[in-house]
Protein backbone atom coordinates (compact mmCIF):
# COMPACT_ATOMS: atom_id res chain seq x y z
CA UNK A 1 167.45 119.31 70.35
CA UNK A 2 163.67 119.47 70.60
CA UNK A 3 161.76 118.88 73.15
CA UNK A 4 158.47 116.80 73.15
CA UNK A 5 155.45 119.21 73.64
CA UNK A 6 152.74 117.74 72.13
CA UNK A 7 151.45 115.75 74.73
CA UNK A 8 147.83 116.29 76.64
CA UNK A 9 147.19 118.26 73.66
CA UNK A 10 144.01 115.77 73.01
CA UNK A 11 142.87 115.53 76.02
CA UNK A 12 143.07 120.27 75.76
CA UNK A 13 141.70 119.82 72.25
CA UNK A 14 137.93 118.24 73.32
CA UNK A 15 137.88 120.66 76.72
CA UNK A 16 138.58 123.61 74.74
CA UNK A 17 135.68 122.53 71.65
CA UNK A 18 133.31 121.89 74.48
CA UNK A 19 133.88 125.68 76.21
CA UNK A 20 133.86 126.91 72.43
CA UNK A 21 130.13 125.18 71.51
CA UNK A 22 129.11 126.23 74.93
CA UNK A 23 130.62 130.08 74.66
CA UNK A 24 129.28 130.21 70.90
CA UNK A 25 125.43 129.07 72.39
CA UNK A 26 125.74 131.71 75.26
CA UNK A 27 126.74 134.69 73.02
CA UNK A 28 123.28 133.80 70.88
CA UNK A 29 121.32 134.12 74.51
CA UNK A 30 123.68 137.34 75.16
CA UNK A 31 123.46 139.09 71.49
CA UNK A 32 119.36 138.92 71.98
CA UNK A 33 119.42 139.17 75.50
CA UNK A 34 120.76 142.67 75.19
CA UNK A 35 118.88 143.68 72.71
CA UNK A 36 115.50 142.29 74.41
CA UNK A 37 116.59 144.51 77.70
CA UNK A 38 117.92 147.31 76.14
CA UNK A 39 121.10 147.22 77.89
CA UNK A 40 124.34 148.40 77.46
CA UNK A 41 126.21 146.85 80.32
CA UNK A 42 125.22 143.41 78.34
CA UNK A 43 125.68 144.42 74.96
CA UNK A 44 129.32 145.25 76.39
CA UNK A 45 129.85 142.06 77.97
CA UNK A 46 128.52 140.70 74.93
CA UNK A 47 131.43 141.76 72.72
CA UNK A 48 134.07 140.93 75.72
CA UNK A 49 132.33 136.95 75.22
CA UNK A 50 132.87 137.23 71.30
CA UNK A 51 135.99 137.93 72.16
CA UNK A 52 136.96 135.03 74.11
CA UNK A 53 135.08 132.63 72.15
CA UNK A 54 136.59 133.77 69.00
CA UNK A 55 139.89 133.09 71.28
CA UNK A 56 138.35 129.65 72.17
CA UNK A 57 138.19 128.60 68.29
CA UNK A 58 141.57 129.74 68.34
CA UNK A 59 142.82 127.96 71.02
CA UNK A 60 140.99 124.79 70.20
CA UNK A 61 141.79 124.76 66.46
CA UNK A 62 145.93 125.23 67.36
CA UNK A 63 145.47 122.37 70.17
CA UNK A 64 144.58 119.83 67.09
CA UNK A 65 147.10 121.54 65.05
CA UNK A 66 149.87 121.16 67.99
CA UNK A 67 149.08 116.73 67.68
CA UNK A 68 151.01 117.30 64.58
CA UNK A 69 154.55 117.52 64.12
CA UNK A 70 156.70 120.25 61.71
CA UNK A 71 156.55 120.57 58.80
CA UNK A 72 158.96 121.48 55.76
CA UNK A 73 156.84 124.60 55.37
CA UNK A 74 156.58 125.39 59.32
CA UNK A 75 159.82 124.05 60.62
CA UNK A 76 158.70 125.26 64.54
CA UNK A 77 155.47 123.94 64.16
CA UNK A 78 152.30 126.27 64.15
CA UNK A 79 152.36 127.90 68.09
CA UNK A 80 153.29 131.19 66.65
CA UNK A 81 149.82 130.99 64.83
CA UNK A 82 148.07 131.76 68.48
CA UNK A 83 150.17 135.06 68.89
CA UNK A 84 148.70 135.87 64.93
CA UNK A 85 145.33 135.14 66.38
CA UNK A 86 145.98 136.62 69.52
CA UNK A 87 146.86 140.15 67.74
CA UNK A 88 143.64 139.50 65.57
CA UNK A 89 141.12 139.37 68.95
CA UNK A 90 142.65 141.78 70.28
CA UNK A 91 142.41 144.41 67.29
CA UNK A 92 138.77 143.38 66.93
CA UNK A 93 138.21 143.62 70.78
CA UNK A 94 139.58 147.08 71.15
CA UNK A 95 137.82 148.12 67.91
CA UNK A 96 133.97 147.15 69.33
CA UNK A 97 134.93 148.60 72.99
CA UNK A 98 135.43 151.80 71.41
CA UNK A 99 132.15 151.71 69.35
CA UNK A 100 130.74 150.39 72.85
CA UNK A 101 132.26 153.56 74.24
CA UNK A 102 130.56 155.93 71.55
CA UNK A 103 127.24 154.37 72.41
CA UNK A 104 127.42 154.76 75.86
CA UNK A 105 129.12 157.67 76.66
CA UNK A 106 126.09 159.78 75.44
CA UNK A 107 123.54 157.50 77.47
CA UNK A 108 125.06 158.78 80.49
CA UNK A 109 123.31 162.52 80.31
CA UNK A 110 120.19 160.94 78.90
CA UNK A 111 119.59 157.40 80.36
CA UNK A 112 116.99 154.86 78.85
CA UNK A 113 115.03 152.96 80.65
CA UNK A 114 116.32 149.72 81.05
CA UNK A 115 114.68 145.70 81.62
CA UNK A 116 116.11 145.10 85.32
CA UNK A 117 114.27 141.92 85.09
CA UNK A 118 115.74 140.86 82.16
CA UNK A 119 118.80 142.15 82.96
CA UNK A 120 118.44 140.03 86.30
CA UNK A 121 117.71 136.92 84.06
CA UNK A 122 120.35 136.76 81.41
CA UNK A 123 122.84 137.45 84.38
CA UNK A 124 122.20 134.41 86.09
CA UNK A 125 122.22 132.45 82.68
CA UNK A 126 125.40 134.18 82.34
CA UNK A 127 126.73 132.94 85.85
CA UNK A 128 125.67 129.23 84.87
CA UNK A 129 127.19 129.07 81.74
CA UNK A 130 130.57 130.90 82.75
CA UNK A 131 130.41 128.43 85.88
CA UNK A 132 130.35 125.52 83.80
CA UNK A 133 133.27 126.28 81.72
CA UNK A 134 135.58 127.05 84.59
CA UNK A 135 134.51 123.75 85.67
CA UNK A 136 135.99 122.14 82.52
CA UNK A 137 138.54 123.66 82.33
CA UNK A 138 139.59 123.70 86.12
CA UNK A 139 142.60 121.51 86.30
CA UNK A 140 143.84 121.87 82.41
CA UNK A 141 147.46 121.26 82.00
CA UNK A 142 148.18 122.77 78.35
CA UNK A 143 149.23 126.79 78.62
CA UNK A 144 146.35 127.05 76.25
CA UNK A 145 143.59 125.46 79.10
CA UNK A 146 144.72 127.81 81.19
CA UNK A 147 144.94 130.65 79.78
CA UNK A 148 141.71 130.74 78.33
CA UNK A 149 140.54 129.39 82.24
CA UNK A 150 141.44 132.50 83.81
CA UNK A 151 139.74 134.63 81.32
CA UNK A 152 136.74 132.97 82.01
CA UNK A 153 137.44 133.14 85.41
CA UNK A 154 137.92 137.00 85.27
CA UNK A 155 134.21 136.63 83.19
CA UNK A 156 132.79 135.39 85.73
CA UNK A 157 133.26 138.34 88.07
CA UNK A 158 131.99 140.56 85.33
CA UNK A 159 128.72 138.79 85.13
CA UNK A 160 128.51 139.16 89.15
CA UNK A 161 128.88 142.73 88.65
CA UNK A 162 125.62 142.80 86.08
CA UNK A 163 123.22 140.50 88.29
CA UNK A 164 124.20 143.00 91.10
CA UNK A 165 123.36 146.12 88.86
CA UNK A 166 119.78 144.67 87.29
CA UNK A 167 118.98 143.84 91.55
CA UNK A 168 119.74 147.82 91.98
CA UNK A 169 117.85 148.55 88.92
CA UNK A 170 114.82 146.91 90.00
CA UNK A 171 114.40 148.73 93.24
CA UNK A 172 115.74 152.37 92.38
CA UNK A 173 114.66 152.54 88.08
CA UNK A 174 115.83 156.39 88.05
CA UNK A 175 119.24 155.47 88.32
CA UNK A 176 119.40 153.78 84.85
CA UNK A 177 122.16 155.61 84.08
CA UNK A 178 124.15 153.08 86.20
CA UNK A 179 123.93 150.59 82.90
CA UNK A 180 125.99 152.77 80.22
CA UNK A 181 128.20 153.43 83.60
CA UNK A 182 129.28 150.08 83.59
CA UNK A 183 129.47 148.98 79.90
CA UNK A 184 131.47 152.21 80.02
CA UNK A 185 133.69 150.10 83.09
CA UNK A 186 133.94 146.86 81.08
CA UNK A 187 135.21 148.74 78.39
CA UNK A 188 137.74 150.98 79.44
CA UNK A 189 138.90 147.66 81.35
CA UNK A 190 138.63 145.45 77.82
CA UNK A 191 140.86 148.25 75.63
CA UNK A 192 143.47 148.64 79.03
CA UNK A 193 143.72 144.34 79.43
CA UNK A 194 143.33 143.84 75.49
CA UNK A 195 145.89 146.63 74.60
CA UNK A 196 148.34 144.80 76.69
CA UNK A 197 147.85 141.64 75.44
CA UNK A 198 148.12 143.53 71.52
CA UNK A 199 151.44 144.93 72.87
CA UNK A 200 153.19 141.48 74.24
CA UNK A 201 152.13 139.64 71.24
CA UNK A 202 153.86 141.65 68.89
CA UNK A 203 157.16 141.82 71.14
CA UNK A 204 156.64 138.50 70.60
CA UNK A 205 156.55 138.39 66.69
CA UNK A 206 159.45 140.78 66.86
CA UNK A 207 161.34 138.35 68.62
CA UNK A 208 161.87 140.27 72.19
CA UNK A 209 163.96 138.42 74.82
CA UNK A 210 161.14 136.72 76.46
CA UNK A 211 159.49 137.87 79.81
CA UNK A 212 160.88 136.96 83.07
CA UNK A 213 163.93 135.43 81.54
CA UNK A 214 167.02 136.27 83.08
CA UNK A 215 169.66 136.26 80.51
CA UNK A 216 172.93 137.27 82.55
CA UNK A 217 171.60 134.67 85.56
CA UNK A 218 171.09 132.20 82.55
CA UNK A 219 174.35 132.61 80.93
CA UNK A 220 175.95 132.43 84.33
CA UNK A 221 174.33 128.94 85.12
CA UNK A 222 176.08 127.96 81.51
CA UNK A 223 179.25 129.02 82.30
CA UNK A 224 179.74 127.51 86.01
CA UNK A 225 179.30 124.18 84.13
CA UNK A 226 182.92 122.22 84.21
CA UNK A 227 184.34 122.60 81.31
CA UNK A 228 182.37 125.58 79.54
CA UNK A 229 185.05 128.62 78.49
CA UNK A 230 182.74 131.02 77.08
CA UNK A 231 179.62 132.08 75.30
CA UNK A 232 178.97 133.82 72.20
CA UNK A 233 176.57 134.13 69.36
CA UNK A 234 173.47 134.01 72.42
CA UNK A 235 169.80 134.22 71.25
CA UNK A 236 166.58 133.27 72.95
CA UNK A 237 163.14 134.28 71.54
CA UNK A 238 159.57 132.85 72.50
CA UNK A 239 157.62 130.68 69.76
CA UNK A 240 153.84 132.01 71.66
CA UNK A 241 154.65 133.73 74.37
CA UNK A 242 155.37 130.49 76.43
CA UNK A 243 157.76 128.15 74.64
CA UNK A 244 161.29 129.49 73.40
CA UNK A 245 163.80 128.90 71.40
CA UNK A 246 167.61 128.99 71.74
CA UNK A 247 170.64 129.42 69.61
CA UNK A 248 174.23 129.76 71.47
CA UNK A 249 177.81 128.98 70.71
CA UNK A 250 179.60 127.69 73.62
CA UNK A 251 183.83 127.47 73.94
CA UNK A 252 184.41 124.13 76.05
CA UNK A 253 187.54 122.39 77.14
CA UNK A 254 187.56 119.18 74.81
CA UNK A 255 189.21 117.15 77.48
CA UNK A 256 186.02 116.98 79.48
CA UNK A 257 182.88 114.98 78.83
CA UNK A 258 181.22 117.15 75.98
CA UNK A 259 178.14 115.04 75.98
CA UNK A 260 177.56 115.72 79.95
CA UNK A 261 178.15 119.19 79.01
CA UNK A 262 175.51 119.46 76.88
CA UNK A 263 173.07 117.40 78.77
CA UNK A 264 173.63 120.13 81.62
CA UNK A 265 172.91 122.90 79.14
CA UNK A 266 170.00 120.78 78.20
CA UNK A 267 169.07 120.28 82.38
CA UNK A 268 168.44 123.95 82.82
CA UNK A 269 167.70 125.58 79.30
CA UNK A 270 164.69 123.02 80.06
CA UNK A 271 163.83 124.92 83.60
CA UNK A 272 163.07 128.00 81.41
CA UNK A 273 160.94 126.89 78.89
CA UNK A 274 163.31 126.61 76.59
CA UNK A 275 161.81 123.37 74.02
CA UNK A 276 163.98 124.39 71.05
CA UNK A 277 167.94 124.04 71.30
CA UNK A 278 170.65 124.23 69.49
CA UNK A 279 174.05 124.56 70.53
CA UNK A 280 177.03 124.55 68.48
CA UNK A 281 180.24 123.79 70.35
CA UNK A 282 183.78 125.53 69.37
């Protein structure tokens, strides 16, 4: 049995383009922005918002792909695309927070002079546009809205960090090297949050027992139904990360109702998550 999750995806698809445009505008201001000011903090947060934005296109382009149904060639559908994608940012992420790392790393025992003003400028352009996308976003009911609203979110508090550091800048200059000190910060904390995310996505392609699923208190729900014997043949693995899929074998007494028995097993696979069922009854 499948389970319809396609719906709202429309409604995720145009508030996910409109973050992406906006996202893909602010990295233009960001990329020069840095450049212009000479600082690394920026150019740091620059390649955290490629990041995301590059996860934006990702998310946006599998929402319209997710109004579609299966397919002969993609029997599930195409959700396990955004773990692909997912694996893809985070690769690239961790790759550039590195080469931020090399750049900064020696600015710390011989600081440049920094634009505070700039600095001071781009962060509260940062703040608006970060601002506006929560905004959109705020109330999104696909996994996909929200997800990509509590990155932002997290964004947000980086960019407060910046406007803070260019208002220090301006009033005490000889402690520049307070700007490769925090793009040093931001990415350290990109390669820790981005590793983890590489990690459970490929648990996920390798087809791990999902997260925070409780197979023993699951098959023990199963079997207090009336008339289910036993279990066997058990799997459960996660399409993205969110929705699952379930294979099981279940021994029942044939005297009972078999089709309440399955609409039970239906009842609480469904409080897990589960969207993809199929049960095969001895």
């Amino acid at each position: 049995m499948r389970i319809d999750t396609h719906h709202h995806h429309k409604k995720a698809s145009d508030n996910l383009a409109f973050v992406f445009l906006l996202n893909l505008t602010f990295n233009i201001i960001v990329i020069i922005g840095g450049l212009a000011t000479n600082s690394m903090a920026i150019l740091a947060d620059c390649i955290h918002d490629m990041s995301d934005t590059f996860s934006m296109a990702i998310a946006w382009i599998l929402e319209h792909v997710a109004q579609k149904g299966a397919t002969d060639k993609f029997s599930y559908g195409y959700q396990r695309f955004s773990i692909l994608g997912a694996v893809i940012t985070s690769t690239f992420v961790i790759v550039m927070a590195f080469f931020i790392l090399s750049e900064a790393i020696p600015r710390l025992f011989s600081p440049e002079g920094v634009d505070a003003e700039g600095m001071l400028i781009i962060g509260i352009i940062g703040l608006v546009f970060k601002t506006i996308s929560v905004w959109r976003l705020h109330g999104g009911e696909t996994f996909n809205e929200k997800a990509i609203f509590y990155h932002l979110l997290g964004d947000i508090f980086e960019w407060v960090a910046i406007l803070i550091l260019s208002v220090i800048l301006i009033f005490w200059q000889d402690i520049s090297y307070l700007d490769p000190f925090v793009s040093i910060a931001i990415a350290v904390w990109l390669i820790f949050n981005l590793g983890r995310t590489l990690y459970k996505s490929l648990e996920v392609l390798l087809q791990k027992t999902p997260d925070n699923f409780d197979v023993e208190e699951f098959k023990q729900q199963i079997l207090e139904i009336d008339g289910v014997n036993a279990l066997d043949d058990f799997h459960i693995w996660s399409l993205d990360g969110i929705d699952s899929v379930m294979t099981v074998k279940v021994d029942v007494d044939f005297g009972k109702n078999v089709e309440n028995i399955k609409k039970e097993i239906y009842d609480i696979s469904n409080k897990y998550h589960v969207v993809d069922i199929t049960i095969e009854l001895d």
